[in-house]
N, C-alpha and C. Protein backbone atom coordinates (compact mmCIF):
# COMPACT_ATOMS: atom_id res chain seq x y z
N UNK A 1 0.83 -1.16 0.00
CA UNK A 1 0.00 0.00 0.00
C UNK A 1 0.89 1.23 0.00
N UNK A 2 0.67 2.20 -1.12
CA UNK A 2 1.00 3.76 -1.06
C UNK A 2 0.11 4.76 -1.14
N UNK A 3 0.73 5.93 0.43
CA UNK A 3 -0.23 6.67 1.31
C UNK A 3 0.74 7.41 1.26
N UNK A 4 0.77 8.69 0.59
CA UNK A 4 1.36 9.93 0.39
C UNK A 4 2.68 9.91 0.10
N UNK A 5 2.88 8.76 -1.22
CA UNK A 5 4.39 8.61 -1.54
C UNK A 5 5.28 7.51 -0.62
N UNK A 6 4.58 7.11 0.06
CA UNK A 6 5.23 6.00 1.19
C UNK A 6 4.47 4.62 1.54
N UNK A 7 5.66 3.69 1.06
CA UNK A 7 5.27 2.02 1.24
C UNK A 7 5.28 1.64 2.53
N UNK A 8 3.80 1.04 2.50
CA UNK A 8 3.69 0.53 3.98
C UNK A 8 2.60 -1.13 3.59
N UNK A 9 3.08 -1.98 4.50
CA UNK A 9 2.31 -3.43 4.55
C UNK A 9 1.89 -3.09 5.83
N UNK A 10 0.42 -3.02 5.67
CA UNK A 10 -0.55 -3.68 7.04
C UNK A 10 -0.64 -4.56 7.54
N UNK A 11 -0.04 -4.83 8.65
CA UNK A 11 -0.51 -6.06 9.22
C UNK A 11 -1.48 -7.17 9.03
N UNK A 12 -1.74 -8.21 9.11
CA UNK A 12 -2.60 -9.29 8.43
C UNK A 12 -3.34 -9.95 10.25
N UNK A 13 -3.83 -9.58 10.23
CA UNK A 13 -4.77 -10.49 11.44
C UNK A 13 -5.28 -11.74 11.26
N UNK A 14 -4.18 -12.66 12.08
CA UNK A 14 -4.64 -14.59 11.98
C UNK A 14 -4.69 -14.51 13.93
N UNK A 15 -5.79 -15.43 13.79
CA UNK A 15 -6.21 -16.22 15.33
C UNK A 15 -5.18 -16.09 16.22
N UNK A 16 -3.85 -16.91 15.85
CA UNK A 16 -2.91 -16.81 17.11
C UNK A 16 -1.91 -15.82 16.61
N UNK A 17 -1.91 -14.47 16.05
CA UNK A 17 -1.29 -13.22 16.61
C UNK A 17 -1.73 -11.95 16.87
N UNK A 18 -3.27 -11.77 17.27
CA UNK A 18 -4.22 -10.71 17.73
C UNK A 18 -3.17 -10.00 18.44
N UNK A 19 -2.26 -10.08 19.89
CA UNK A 19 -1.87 -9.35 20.56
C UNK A 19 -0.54 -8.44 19.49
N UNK A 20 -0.25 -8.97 19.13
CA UNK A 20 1.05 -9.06 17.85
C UNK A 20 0.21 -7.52 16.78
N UNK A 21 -0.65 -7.65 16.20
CA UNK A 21 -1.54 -7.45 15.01
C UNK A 21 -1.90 -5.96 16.25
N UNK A 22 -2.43 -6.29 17.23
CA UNK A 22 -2.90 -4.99 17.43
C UNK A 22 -1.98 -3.94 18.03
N UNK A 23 -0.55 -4.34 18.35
CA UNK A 23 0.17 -3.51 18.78
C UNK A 23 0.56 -2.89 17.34
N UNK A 24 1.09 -3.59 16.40
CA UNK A 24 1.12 -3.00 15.01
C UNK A 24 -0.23 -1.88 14.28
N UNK A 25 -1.24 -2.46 14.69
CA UNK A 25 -2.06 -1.06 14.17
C UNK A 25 -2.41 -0.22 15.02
N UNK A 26 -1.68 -0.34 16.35
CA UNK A 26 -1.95 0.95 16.91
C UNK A 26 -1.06 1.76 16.70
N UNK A 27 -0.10 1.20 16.00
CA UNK A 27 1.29 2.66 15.51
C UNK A 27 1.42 2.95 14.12
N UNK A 28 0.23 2.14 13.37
CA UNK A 28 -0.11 2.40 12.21
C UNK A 28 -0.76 3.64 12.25
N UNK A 29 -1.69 3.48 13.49
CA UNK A 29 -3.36 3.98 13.39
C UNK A 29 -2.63 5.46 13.85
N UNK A 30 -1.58 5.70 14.30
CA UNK A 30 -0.88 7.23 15.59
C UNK A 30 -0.26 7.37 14.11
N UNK A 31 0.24 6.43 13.13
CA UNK A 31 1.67 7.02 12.42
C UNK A 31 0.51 8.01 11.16
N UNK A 32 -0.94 7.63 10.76
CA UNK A 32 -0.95 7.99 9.97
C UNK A 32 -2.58 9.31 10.70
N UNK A 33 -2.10 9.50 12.14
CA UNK A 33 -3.02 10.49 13.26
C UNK A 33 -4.25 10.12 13.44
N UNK A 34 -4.72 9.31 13.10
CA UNK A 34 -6.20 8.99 13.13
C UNK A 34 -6.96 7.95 14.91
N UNK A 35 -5.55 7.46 15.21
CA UNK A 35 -5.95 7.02 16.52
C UNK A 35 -6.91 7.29 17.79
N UNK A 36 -6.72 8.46 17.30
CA UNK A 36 -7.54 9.12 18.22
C UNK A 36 -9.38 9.16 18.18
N UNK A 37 -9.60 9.24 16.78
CA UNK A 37 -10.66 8.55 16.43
C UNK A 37 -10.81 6.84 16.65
N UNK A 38 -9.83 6.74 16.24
CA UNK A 38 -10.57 5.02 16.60
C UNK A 38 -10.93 5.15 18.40
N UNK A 39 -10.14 5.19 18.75
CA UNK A 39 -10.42 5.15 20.65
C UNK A 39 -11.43 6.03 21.11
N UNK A 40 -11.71 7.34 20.74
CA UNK A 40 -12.67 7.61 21.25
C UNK A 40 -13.78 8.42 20.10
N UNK A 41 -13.85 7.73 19.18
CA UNK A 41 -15.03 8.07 18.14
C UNK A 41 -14.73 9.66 17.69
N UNK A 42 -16.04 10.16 17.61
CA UNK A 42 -17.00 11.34 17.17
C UNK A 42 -18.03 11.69 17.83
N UNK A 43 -18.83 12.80 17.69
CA UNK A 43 -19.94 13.22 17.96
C UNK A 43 -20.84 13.66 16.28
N UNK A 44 -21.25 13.00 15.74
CA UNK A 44 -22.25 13.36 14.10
C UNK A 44 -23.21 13.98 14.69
N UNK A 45 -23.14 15.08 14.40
CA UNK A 45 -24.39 16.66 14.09
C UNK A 45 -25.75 15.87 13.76
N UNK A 46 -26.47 16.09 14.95
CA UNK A 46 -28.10 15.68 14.14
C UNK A 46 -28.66 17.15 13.38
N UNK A 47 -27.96 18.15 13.05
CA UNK A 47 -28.53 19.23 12.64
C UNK A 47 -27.38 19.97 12.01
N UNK A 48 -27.06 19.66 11.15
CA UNK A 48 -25.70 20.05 10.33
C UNK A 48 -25.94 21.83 9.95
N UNK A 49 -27.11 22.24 9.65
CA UNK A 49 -27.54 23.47 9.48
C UNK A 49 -27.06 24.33 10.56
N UNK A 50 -27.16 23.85 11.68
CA UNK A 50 -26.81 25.26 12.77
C UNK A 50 -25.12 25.05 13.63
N UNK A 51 -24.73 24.36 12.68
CA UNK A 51 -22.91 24.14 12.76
C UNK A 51 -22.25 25.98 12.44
N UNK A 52 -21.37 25.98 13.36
CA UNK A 52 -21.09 27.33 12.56
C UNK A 52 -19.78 26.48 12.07
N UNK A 53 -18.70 27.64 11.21
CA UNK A 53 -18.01 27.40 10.46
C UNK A 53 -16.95 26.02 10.94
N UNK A 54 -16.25 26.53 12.13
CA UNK A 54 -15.80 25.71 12.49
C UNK A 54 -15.73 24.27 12.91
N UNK A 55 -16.98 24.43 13.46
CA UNK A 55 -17.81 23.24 13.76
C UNK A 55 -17.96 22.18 12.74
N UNK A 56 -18.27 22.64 11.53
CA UNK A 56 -18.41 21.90 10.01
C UNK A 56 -16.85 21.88 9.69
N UNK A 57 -16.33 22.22 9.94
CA UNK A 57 -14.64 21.88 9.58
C UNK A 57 -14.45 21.04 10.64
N UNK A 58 -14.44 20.90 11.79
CA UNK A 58 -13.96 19.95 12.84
C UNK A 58 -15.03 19.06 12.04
N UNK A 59 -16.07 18.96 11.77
CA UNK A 59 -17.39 17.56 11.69
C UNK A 59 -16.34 16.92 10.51
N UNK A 60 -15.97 17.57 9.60
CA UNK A 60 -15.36 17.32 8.03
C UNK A 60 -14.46 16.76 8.31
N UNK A 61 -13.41 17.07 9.10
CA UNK A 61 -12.15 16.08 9.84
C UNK A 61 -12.29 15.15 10.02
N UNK A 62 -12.87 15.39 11.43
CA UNK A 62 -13.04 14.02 12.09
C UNK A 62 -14.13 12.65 11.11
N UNK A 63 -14.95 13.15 10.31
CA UNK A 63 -15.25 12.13 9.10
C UNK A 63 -14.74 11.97 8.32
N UNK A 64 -13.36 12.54 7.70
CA UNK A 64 -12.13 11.41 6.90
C UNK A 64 -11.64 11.16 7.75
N UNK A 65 -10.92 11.21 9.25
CA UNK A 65 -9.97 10.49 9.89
C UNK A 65 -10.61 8.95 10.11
N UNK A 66 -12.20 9.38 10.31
CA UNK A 66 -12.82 8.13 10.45
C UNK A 66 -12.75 7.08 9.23
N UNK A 67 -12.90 7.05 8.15
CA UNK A 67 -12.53 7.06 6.55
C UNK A 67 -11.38 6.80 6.47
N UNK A 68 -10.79 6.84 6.95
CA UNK A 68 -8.53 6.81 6.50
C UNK A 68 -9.12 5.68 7.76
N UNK A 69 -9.32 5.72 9.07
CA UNK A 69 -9.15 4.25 9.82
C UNK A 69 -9.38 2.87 9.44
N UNK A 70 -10.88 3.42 8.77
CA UNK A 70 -11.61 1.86 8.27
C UNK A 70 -10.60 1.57 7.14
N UNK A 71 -10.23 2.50 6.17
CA UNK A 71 -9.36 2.37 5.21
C UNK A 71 -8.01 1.34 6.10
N UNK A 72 -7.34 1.80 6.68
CA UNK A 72 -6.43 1.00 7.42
C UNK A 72 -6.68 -0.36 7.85
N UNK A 73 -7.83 -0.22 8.86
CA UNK A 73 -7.69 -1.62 9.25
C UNK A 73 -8.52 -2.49 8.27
């Protein structure tokens, strides 16, 4: 896999190396910043209309970081 000019192999998740597999995508998940979403989510706007600017830029973030994770794992 190439992610902004740089080769990287994801880890492969089999039965007996879960502990192995998840220490590897948790420095996947920090190397490419998105960790932080996986561990503690989002909050999705039930009312996207009364976002002010910023608010819709933080919402817009944090829904590709979410997007680049699933992409990862």
């Amino acid at each position: 896999m190439v992610i902004n000019g740089t080769f990287f192999q994801v880890p492969f998740l089999k039965d007996s190396t879960y502990n192995n597999w998840s220490n590897k995508m948790k420095v996947v998940l920090r190397a490419h910043d998105v960790w932080k979403i996986v561990e503690k989510g989002y909050n999705e706007s039930q009312n996207g209309d009364l976002l002010t600017q910023a608010q819709s830029h933080i919402l817009k973030d944090s829904r590709k970081r979410d997007e680049k994770a699933i992409f990862l794992v």
